[in-house]
C-alpha atoms as a PDB file:
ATOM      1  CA  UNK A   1      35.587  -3.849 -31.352  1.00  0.00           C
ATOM      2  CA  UNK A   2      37.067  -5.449 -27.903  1.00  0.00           C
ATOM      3  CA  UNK A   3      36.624  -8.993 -29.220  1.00  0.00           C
ATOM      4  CA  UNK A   4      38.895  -8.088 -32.080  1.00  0.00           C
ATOM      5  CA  UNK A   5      41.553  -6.373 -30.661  1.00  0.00           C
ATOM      6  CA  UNK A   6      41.555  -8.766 -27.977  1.00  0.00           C
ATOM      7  CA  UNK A   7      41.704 -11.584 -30.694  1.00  0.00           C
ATOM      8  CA  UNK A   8      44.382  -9.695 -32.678  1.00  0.00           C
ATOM      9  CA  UNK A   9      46.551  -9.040 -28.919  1.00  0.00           C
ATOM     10  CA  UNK A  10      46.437 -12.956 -28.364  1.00  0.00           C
ATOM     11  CA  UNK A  11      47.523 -14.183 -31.777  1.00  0.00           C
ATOM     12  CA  UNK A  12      50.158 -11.203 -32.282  1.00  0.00           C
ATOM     13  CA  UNK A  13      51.784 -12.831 -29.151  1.00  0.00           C
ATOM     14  CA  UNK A  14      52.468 -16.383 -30.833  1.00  0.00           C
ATOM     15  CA  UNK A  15      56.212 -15.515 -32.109  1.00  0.00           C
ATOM     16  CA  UNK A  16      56.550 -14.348 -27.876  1.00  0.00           C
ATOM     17  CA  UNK A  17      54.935 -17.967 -26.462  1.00  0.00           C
ATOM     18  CA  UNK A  18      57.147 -19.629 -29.539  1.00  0.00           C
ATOM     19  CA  UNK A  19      60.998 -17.994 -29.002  1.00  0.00           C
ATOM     20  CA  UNK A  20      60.057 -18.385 -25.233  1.00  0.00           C
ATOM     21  CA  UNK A  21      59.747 -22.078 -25.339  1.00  0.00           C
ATOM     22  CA  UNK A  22      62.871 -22.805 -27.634  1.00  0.00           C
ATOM     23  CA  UNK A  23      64.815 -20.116 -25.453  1.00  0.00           C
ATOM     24  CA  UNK A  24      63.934 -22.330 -22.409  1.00  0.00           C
ATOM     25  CA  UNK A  25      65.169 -25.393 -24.815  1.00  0.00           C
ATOM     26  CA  UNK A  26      61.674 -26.523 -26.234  1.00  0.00           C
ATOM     27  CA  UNK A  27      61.824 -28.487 -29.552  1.00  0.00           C
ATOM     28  CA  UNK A  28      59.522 -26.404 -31.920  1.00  0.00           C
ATOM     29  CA  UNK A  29      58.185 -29.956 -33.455  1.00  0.00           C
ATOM     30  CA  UNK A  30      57.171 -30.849 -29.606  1.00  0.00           C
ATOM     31  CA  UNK A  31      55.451 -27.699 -29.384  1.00  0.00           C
ATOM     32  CA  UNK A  32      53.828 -27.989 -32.549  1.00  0.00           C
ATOM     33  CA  UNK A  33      52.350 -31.369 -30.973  1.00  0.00           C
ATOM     34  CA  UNK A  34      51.027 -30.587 -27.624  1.00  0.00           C
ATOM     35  CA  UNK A  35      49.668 -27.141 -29.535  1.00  0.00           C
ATOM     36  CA  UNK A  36      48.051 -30.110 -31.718  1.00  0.00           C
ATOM     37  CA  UNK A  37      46.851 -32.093 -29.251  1.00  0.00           C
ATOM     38  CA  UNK A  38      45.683 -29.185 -26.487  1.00  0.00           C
ATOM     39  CA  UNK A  39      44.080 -27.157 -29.348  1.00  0.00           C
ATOM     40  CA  UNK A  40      41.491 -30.325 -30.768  1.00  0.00           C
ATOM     41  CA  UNK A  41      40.792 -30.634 -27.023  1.00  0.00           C
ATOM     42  CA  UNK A  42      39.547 -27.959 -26.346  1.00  0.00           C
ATOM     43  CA  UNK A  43      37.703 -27.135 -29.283  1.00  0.00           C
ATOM     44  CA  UNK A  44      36.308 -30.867 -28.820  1.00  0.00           C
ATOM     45  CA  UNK A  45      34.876 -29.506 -25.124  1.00  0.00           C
ATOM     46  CA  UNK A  46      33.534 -26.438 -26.438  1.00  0.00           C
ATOM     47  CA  UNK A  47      31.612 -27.979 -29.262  1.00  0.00           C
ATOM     48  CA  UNK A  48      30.233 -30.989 -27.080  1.00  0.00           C
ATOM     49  CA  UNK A  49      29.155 -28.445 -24.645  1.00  0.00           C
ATOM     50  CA  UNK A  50      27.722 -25.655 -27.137  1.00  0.00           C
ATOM     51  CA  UNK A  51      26.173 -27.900 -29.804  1.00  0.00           C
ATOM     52  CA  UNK A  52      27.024 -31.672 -30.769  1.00  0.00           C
ATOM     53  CA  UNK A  53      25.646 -31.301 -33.885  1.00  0.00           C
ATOM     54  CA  UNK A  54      28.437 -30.154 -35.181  1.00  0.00           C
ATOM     55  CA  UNK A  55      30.422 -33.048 -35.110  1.00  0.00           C
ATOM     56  CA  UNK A  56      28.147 -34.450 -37.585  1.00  0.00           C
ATOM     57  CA  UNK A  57      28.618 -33.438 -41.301  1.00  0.00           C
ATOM     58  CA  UNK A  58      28.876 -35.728 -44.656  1.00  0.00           C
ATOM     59  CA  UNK A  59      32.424 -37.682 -45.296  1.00  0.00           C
ATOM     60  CA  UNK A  60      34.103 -35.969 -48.120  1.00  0.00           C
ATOM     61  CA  UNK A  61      33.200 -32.420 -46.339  1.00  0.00           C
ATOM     62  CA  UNK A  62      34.594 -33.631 -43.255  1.00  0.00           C
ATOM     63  CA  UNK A  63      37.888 -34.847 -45.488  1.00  0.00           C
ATOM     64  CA  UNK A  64      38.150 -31.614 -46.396  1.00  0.00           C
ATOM     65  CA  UNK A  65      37.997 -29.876 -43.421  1.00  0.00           C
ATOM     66  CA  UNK A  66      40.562 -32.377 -41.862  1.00  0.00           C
ATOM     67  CA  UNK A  67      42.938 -31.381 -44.888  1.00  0.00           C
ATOM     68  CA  UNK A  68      42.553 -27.990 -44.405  1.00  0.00           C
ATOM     69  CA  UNK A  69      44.420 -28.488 -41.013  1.00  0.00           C
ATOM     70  CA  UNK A  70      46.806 -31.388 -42.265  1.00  0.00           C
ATOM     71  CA  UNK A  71      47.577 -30.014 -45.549  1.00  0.00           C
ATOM     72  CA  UNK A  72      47.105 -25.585 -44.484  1.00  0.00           C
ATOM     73  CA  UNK A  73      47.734 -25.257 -40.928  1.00  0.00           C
ATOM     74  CA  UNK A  74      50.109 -27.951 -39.984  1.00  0.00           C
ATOM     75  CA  UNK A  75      52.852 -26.897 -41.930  1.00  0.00           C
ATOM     76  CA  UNK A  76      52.423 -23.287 -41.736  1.00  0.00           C
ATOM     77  CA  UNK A  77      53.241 -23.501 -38.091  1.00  0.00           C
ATOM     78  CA  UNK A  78      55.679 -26.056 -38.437  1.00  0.00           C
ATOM     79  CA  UNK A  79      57.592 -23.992 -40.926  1.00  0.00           C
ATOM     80  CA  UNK A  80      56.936 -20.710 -38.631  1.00  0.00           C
ATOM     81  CA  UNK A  81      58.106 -22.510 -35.941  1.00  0.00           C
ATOM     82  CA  UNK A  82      61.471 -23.690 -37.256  1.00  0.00           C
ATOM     83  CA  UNK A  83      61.987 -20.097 -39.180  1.00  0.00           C
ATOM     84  CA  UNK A  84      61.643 -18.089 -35.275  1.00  0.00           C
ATOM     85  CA  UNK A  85      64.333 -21.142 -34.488  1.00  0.00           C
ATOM     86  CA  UNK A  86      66.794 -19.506 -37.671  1.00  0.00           C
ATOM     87  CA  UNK A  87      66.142 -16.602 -38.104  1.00  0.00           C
ATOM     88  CA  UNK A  88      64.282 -15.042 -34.536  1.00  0.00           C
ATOM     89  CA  UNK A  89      61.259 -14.192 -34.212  1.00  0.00           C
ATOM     90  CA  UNK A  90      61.400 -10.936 -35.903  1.00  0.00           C
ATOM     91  CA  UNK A  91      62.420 -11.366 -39.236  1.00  0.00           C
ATOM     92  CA  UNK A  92      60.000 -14.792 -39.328  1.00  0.00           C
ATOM     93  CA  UNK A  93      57.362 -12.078 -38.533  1.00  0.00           C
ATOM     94  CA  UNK A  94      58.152  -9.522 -41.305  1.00  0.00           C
ATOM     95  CA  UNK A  95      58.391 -12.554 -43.665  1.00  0.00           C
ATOM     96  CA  UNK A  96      55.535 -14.331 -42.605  1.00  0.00           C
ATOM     97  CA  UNK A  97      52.900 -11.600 -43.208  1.00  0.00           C
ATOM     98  CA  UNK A  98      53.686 -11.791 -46.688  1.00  0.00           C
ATOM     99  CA  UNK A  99      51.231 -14.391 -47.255  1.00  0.00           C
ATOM    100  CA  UNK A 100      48.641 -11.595 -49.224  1.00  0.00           C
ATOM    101  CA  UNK A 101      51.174 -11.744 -51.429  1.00  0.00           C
ATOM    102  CA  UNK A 102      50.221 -15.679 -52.404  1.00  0.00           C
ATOM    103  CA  UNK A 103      46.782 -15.071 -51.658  1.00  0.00           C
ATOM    104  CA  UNK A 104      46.314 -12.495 -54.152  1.00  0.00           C
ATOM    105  CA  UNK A 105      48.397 -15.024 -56.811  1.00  0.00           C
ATOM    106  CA  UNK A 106      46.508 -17.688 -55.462  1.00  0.00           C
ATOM    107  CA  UNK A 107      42.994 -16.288 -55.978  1.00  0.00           C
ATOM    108  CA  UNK A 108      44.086 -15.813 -59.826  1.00  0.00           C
ATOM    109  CA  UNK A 109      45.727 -19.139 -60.720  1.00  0.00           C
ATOM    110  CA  UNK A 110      43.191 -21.236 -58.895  1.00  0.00           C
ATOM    111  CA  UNK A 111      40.084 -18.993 -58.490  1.00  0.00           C
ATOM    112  CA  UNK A 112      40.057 -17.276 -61.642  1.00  0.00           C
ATOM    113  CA  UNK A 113      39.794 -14.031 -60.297  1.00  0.00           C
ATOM    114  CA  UNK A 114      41.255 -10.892 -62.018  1.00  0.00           C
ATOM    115  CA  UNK A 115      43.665  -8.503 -60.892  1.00  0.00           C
ATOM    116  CA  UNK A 116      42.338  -5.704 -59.952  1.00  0.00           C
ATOM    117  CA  UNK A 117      44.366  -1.806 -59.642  1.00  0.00           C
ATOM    118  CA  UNK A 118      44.993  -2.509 -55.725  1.00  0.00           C
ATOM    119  CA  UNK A 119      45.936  -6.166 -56.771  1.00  0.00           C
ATOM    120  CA  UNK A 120      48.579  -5.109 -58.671  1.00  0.00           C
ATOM    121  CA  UNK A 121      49.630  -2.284 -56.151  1.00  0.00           C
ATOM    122  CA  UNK A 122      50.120  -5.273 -53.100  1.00  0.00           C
ATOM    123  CA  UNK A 123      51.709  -7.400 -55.433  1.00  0.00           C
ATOM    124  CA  UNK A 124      54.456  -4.653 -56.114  1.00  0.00           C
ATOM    125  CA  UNK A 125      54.957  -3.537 -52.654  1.00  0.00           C
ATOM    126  CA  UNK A 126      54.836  -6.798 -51.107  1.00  0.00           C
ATOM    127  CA  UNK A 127      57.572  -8.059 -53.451  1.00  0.00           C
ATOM    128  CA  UNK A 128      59.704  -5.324 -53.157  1.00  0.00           C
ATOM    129  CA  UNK A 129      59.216  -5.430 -49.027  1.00  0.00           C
ATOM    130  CA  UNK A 130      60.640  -9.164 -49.605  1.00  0.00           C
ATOM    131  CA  UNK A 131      63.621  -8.335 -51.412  1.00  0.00           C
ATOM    132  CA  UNK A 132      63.875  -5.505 -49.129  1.00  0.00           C
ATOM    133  CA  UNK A 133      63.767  -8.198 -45.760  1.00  0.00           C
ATOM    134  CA  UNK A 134      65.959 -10.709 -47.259  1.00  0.00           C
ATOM    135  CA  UNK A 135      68.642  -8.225 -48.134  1.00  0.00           C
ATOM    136  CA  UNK A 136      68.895  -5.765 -44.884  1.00  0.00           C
ATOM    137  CA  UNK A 137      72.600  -4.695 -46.489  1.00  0.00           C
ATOM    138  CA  UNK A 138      75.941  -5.333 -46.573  1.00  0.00           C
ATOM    139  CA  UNK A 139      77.741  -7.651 -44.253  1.00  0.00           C
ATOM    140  CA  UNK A 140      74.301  -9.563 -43.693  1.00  0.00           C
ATOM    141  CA  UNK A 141      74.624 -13.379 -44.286  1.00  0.00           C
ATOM    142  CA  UNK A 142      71.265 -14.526 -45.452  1.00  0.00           C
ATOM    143  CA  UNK A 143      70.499 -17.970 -46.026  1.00  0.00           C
ATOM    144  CA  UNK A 144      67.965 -20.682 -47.358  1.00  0.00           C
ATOM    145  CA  UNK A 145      66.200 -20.139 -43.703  1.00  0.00           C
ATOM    146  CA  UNK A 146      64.402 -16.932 -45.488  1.00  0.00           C
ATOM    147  CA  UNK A 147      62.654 -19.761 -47.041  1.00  0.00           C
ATOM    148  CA  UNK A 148      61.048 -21.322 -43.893  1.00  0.00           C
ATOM    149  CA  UNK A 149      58.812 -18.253 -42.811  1.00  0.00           C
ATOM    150  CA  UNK A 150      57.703 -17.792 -46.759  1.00  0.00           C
ATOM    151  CA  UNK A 151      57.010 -21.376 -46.566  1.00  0.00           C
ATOM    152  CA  UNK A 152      54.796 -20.615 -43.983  1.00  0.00           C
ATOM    153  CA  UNK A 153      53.045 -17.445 -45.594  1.00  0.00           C
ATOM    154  CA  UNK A 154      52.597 -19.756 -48.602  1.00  0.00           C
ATOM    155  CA  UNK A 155      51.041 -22.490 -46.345  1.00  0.00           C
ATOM    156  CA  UNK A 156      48.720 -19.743 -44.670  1.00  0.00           C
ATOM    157  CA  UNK A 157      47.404 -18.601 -48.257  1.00  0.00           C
ATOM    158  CA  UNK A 158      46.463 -22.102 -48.875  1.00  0.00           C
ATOM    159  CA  UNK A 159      44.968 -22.218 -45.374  1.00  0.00           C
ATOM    160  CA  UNK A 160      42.660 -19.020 -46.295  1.00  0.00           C
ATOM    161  CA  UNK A 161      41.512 -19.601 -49.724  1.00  0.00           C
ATOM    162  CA  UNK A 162      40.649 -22.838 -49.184  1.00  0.00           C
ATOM    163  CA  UNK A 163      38.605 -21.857 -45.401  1.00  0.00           C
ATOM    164  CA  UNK A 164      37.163 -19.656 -47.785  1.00  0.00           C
ATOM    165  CA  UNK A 165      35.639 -22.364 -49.861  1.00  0.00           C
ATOM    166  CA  UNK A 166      34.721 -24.403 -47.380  1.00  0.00           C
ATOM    167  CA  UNK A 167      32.872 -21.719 -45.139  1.00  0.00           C
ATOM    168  CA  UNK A 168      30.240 -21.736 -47.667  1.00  0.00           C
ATOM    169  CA  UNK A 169      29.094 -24.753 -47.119  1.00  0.00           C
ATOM    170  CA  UNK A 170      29.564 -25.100 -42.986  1.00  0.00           C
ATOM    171  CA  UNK A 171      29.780 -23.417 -39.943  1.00  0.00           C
ATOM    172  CA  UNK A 172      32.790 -21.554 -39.185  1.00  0.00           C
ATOM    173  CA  UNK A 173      32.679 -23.152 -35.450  1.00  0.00           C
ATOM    174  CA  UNK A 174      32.796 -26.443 -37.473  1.00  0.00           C
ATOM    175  CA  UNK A 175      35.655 -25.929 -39.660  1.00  0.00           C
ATOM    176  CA  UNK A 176      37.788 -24.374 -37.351  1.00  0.00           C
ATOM    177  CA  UNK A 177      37.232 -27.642 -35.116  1.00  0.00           C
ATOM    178  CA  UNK A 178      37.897 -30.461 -38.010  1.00  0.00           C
ATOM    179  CA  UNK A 179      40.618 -27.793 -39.162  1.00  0.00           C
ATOM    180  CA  UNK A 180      42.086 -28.168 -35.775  1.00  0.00           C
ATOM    181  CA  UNK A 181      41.701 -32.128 -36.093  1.00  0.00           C
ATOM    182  CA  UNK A 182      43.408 -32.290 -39.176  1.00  0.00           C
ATOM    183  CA  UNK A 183      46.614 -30.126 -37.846  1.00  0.00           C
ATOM    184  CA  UNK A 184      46.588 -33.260 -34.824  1.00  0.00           C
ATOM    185  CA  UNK A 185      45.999 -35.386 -37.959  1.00  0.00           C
ATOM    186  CA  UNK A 186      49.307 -33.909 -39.998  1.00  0.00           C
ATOM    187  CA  UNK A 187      51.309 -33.398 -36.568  1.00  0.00           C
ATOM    188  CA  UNK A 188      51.110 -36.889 -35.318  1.00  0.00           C
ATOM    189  CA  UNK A 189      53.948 -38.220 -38.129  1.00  0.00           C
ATOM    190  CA  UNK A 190      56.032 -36.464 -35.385  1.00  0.00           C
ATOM    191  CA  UNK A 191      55.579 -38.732 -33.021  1.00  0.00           C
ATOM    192  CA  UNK A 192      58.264 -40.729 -34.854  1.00  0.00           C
ATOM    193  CA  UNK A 193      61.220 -38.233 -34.984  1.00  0.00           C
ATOM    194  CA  UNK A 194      60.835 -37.204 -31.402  1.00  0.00           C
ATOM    195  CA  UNK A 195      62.474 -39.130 -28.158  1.00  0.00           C
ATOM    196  CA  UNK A 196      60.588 -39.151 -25.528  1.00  0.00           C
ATOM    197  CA  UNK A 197      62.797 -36.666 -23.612  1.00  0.00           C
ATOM    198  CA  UNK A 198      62.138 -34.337 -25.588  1.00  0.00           C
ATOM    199  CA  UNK A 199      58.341 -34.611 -26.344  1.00  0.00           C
ATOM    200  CA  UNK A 200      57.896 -34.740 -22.583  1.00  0.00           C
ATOM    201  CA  UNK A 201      60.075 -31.150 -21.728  1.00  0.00           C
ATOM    202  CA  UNK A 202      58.093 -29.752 -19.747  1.00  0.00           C
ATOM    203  CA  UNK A 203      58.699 -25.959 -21.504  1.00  0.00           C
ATOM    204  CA  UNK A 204      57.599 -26.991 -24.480  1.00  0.00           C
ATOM    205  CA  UNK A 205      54.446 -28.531 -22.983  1.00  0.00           C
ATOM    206  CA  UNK A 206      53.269 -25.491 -21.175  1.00  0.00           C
ATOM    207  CA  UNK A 207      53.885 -23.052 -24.074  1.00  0.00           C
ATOM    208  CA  UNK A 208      51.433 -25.193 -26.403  1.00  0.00           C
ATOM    209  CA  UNK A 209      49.546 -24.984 -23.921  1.00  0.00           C
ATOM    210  CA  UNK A 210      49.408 -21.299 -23.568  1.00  0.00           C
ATOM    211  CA  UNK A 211      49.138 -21.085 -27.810  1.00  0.00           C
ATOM    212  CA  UNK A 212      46.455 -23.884 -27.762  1.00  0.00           C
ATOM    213  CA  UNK A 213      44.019 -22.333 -25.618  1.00  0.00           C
ATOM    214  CA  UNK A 214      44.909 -18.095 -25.785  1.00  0.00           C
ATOM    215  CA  UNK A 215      45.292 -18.287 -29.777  1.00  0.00           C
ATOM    216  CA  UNK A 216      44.247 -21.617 -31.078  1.00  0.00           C
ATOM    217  CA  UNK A 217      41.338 -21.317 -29.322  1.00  0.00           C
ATOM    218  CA  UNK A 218      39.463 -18.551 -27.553  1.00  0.00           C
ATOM    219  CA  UNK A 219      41.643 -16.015 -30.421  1.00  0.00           C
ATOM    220  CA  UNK A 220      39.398 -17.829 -33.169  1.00  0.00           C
ATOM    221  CA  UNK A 221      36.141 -17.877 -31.028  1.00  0.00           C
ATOM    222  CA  UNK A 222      36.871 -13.846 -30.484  1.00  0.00           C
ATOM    223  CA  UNK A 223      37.925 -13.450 -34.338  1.00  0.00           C
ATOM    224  CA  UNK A 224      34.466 -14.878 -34.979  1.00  0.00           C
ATOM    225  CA  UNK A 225      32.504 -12.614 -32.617  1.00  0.00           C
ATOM    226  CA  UNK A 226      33.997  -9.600 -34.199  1.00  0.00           C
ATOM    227  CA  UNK A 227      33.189 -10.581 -37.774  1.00  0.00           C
ATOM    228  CA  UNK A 228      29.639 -11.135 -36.541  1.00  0.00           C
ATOM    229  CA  UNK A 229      29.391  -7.786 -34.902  1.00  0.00           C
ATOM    230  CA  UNK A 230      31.568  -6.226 -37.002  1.00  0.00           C
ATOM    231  CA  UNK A 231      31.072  -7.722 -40.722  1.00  0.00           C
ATOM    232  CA  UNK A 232      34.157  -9.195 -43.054  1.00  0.00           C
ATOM    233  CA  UNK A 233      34.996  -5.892 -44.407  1.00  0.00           C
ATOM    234  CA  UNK A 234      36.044  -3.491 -41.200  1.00  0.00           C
ATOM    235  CA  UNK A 235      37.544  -6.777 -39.272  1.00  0.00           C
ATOM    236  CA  UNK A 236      39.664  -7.293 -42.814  1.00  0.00           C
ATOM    237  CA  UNK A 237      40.604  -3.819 -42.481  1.00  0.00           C
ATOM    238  CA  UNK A 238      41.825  -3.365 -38.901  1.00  0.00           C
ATOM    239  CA  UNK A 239      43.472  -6.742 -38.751  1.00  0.00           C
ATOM    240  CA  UNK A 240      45.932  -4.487 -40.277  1.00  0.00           C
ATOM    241  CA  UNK A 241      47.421  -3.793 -37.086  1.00  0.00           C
ATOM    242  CA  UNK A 242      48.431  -7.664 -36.479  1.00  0.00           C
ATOM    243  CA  UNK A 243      52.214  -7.285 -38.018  1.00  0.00           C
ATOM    244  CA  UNK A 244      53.154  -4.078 -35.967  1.00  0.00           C
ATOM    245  CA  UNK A 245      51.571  -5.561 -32.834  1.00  0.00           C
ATOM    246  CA  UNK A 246      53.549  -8.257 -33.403  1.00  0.00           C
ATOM    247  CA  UNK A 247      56.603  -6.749 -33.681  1.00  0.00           C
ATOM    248  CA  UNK A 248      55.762  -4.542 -30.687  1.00  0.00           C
ATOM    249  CA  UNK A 249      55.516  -7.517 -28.546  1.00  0.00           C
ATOM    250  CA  UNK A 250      58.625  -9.322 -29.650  1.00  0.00           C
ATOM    251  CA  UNK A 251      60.465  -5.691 -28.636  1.00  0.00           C
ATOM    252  CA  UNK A 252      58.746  -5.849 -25.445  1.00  0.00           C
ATOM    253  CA  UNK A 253      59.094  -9.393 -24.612  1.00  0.00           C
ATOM    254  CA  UNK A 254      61.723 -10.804 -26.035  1.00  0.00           C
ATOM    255  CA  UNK A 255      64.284  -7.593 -26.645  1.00  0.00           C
ATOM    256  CA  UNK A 256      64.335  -7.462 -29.938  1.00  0.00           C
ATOM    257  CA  UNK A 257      64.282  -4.110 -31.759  1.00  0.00           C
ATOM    258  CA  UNK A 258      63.707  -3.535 -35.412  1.00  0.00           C
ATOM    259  CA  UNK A 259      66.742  -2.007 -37.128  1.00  0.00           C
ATOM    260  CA  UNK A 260      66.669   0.652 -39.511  1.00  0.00           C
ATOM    261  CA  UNK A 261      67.717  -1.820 -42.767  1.00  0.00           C
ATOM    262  CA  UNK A 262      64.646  -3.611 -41.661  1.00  0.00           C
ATOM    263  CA  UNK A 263      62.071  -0.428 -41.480  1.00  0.00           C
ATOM    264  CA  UNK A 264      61.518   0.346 -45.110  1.00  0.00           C
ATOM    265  CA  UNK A 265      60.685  -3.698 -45.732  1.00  0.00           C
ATOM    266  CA  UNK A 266      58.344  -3.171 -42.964  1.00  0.00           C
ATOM    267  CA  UNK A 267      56.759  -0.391 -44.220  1.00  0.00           C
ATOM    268  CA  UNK A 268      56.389  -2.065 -47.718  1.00  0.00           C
ATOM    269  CA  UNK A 269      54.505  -5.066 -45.879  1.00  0.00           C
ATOM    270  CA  UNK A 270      52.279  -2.506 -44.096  1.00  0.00           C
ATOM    271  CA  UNK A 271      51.548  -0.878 -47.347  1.00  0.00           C
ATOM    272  CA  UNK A 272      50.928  -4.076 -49.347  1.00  0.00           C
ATOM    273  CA  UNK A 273      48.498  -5.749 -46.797  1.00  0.00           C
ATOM    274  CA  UNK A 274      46.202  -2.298 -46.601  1.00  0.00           C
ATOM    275  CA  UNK A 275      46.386  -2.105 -50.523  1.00  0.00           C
ATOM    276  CA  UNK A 276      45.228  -5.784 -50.705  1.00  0.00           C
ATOM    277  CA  UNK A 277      42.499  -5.342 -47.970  1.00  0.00           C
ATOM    278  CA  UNK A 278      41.707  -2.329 -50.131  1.00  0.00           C
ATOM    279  CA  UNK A 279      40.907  -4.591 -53.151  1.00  0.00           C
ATOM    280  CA  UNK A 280      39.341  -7.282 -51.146  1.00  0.00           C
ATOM    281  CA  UNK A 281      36.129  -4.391 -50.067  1.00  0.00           C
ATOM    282  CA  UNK A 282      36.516  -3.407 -53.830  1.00  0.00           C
ATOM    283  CA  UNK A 283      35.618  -6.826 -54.887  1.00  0.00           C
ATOM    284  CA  UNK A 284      33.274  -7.478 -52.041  1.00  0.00           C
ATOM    285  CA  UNK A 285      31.562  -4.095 -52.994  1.00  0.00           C
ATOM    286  CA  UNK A 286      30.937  -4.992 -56.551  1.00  0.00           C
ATOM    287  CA  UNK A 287      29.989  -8.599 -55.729  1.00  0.00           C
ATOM    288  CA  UNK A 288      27.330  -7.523 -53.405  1.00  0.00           C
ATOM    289  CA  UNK A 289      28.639  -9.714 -50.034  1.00  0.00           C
ATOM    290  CA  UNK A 290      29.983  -8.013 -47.141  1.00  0.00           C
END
């Protein structure tokens, strides 16, 4: 259990590292960069270190591991990162862990898989918890930057259906690490729109830094020890905790407090993610996997 809740500790802190850095005047773009850059390296030690093999794998699998980064986890934290800039890291918290939402409606446009009772349930409450978020009440100017951290949630979907796919036919060690080299891949384009005073700021440099090796990196290693000692199903399950850990830290850290407008959206996140977990044991249950 200590390998997951450390895991879940150091990626609940990401919105913390990220409204740090653009608080000290860090271009999110730069970030996402040297997180980029730092992240491949290390996972590039790690692996040459722990087993070389795994840098070896057929061309079209390794294509689409690299596109799983360029295409999934590139712009899910570029979009993240540029939502915390809008909106604070709060409210691009509460909207980003609506991705179930597009996983669910992902797994049955793409995937062909039905909708089950708790399907149906997550889809309900996590709709209502967005309408909910995006409309806190009256007085409250909300804008097209409520788009940026769905973007994000919608990218993240995309990022876990298609891991999903392509753990069963590698190594999770070895997709995580082309994954990795495909978010380099999609965050080099970047290069172009940033002077070099601002891709050298030394903020933005050491918070990728922190993010590339505390989440990027040893998070996933410890996310994969607990599934191992822990199975899919119960890590699935307590992950659960991830959004209000979140938003504990941001309180703590950064002073932000959740107000009361925002509570019952919160609460309708919380209940959607559990009911979709629910369904995901259901299904796992029936299918025979863990």
């Amino acid at each position: 259990m200590l390998p997951l809740l450390l895991s879940l500790a150091l990626t609940a802190l990401n919105p913390v590292w990220l409204q740090l850095s653009l608080w000290q005047g860090g271009s999110p773009l730069a970030l996402l960069f040297w997180q980029a850059l730092f992240a491949s390296f290390f996972f590039t030690v790690y692996v040459g270190i722990k087993n070389q093999t795994l840098f070896l794998t057929g061309k079209y699998t390794a294509a689409r591991m690299l596109s799983l980064g360029a295409v999934g986890f590139f712009p899910m934290a570029l979009l993240f990162g540029l939502g915390t800039q809008s909106l604070g890291a709060q409210m691009a918290v509460l909207l980003f862990f609506t991705y179930p939402l597009f996983v669910i409606l992902g797994n049955t446009l793409f995937f062909r898989t039905s909708l089950g009772r708790f399907d149906l349930y997550a889809l309900l409450a996590l709709f209502a918890g967005v309408l909910v978020i995006t409309n806190p009440g009256p007085g409250t100017n909300m804008n097209l930057a409520v788009l940026l951290p769905l973007g994000a949630a919608l990218s993240y979907a995309f990022f876990i259906l298609f891991s999903g796919y392509l753990l069963q036919k590698g190594s999770p060690l070895q997709t995580a690490m082309y994954a990795q080299f495909g978010f380099l891949l999609g965050s080099l384009p970047l290069l172009f729109f940033l002077p070099p005073t601002v891709l050298m700021f030394s903020p933005a440099i050491f918070f990728a830094l922190i993010l590339a090796f505390l989440s990027s990196f040893a998070g996933f290693l410890l996310f994969l020890q607990a599934i191992a000692a822990l199975g899919a199903k119960r890590v699935a399950v307590c992950s659960v905790i991830n959004l209000p850990l979140s938003l504990l830290f941001t309180g703590l850290f950064l002073g932000e407090r959740l107000s009361l407008a925002l509570l019952p959206g919160l609460l309708l996140v919380m209940l959607g993610i559990i009911l979709e977990n629910r369904g995901a044991v259901r299904r796992r249950k029936i299918s025979g996997g863990e």
